[in-house]
Protein backbone atom coordinates (compact mmCIF):
# COMPACT_ATOMS: atom_id res chain seq x y z
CA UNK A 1 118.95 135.83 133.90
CA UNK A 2 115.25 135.93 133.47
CA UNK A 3 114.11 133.30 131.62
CA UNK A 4 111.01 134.78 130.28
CA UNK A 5 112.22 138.17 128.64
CA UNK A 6 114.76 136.03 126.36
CA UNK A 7 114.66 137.19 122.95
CA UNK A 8 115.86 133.96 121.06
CA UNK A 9 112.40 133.94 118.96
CA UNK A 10 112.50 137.41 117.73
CA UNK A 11 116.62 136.42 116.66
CA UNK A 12 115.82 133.01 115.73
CA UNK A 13 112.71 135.07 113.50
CA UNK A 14 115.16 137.72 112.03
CA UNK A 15 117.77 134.96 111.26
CA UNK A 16 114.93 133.18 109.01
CA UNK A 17 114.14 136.49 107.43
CA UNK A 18 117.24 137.65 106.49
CA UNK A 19 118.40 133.80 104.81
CA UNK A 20 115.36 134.07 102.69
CA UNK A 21 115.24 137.67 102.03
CA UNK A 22 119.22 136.77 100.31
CA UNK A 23 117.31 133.42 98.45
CA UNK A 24 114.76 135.83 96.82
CA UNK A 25 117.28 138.10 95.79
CA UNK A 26 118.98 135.57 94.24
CA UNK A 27 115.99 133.27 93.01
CA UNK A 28 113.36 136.06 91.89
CA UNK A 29 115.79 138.55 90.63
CA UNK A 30 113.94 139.91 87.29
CA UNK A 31 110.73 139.53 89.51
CA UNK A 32 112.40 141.71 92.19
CA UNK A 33 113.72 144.30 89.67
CA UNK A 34 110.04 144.19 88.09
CA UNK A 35 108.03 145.03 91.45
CA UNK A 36 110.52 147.79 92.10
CA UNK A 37 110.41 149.27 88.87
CA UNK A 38 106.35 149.64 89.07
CA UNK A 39 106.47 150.35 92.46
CA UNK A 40 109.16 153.77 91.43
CA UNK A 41 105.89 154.37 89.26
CA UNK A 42 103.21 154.15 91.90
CA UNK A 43 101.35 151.22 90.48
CA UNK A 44 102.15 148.34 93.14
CA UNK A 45 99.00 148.02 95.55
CA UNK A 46 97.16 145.52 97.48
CA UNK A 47 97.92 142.01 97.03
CA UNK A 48 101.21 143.01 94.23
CA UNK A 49 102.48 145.01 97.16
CA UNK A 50 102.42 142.68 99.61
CA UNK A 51 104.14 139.93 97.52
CA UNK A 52 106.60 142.78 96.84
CA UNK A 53 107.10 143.09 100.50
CA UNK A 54 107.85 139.82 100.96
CA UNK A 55 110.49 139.48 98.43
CA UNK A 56 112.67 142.13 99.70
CA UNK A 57 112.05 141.47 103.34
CA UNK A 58 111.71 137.85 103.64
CA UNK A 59 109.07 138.23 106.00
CA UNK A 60 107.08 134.79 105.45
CA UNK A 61 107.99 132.18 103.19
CA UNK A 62 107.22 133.31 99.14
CA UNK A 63 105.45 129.67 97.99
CA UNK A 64 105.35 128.55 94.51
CA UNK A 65 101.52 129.45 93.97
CA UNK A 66 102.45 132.73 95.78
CA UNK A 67 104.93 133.02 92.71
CA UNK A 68 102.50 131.82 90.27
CA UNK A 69 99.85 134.03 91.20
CA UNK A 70 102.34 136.97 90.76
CA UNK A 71 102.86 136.69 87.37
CA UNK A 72 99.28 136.41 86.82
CA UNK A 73 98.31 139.48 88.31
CA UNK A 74 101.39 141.07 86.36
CA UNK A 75 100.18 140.09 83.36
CA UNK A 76 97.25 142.45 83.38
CA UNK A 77 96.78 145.41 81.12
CA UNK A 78 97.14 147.86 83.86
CA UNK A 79 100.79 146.62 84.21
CA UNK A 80 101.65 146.98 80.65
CA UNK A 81 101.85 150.44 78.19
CA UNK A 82 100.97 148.67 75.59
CA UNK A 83 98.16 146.28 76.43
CA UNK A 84 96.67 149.41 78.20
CA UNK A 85 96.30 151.65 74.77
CA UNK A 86 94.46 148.33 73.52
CA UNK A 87 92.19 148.26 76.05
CA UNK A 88 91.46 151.77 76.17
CA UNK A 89 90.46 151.80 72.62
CA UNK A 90 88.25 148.72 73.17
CA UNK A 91 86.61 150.91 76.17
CA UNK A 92 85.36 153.70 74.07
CA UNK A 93 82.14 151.68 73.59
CA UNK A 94 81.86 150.54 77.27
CA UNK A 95 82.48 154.16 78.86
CA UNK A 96 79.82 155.55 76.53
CA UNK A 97 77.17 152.58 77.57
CA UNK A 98 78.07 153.60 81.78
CA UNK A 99 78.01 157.67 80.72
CA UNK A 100 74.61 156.86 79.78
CA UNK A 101 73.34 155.31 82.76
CA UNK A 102 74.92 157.44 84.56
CA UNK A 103 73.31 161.06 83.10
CA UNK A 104 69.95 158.38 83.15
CA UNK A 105 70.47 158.03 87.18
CA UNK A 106 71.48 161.66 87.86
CA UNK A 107 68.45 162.94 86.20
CA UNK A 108 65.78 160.54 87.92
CA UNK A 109 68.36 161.28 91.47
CA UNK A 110 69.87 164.18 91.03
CA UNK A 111 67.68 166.29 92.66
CA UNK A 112 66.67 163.91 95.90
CA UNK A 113 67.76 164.47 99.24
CA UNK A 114 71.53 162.94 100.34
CA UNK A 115 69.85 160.57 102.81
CA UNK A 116 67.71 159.12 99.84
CA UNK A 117 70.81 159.02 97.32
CA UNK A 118 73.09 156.96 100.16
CA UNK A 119 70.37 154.60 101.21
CA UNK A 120 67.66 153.55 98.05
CA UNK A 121 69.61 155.59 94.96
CA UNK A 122 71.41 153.84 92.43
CA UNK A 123 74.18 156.87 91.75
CA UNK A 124 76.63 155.80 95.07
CA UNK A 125 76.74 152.23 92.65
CA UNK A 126 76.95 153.76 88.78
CA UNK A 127 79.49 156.71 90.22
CA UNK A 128 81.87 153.50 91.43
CA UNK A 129 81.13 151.75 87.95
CA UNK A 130 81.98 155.08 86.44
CA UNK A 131 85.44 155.65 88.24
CA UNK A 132 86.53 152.16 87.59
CA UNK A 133 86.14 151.80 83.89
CA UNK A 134 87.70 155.62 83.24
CA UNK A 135 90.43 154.69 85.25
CA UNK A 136 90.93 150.58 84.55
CA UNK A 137 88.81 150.41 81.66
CA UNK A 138 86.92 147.33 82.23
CA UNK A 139 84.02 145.78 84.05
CA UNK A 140 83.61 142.40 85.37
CA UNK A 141 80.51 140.82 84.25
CA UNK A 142 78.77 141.16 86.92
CA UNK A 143 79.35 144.79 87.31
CA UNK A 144 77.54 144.62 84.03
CA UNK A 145 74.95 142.86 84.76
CA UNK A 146 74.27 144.95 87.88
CA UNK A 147 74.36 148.30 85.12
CA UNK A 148 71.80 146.52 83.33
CA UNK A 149 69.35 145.91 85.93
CA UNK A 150 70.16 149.68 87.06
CA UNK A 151 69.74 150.71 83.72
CA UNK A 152 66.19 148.91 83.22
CA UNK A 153 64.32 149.99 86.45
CA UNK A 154 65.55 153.82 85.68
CA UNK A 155 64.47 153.34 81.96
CA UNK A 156 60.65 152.23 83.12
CA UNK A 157 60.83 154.69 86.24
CA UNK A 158 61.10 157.71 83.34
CA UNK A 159 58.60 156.29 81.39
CA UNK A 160 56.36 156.75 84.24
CA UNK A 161 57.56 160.12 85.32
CA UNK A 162 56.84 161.40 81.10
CA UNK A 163 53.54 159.57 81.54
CA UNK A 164 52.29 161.20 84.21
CA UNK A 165 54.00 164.42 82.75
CA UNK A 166 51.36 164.40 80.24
């Protein structure tokens, strides 16, 4: 017997794994049923899907602030119909405020070089903003806060351009 290709951790890992993969079923059943249901829809990612993962396969142990932070994240609009339709009314505003920074950008950009867009443009950053509140329809306030400044230098960069225009 070779003492060194013994596979008692990998069995002693699996055994682990499978006794709390049956205590999650059993303990975080409407959780369970909840994960899979959004995950048949396509909307379990990142850290959701990895909590999912450890549910049904027991992998690690699933702590009580692993649980807590769970629900949280479930309790977003993006994981609910109807708290979605809310927030996509309260958007309207918001998406109009980023389209206009946006067309703002692409005018002053629009026309540069790729190299200058990638490296000292402000359109890579807006397009992101863009994507995000279209498709979650929200911005954190910092994400604001960064339109605003965007929104400010390209305001008195125009101003400039008319001046000089004329």
């Amino acid at each position: 017997m070779n003492f060194w290709n013994t596979n008692k951790g990998r069995q002693l890992k699996s055994d682990a794994a499978k006794t709390r993969k049956e205590e999650y079923s059993k303990k975080y059943t409407s959780l369970i049923e909840r994960l899979n249901e959004l995950n048949k829809m396509g909307k379990v990612y990142g850290f959701i899907k990895d909590m999912h993962r450890i549910l049904i396969t027991g992998s690690r142990p699933f702590t009580e602030k692993m649980h807590k932070s769970t629900i949280k994240a479930l309790d977003r609009p993006e994981f609910d119909e109807a708290k979605m339709v809310e927030q996509k009314a309260n958007a309207k505003g918001l998406i109009e405020k980023v389209n206009i920074v946006y067309n703002l950008v692409n005018e002053l950009d629009g026309d540069k070089k790729q190299y200058y867009i990638d490296t000292y443009s402000a359109i890579p950053f807006v397009t992101s903003v863009k994507e995000q509140v279209e498709k979650r329809y929200w911005l954190s306030k910092k994400q604001m806060e960064g339109l605003n400044k965007v929104y400010k230098k390209c305001l008195k960069r125009k101003e400039k351009l008319d001046a000089s225009k004329n």
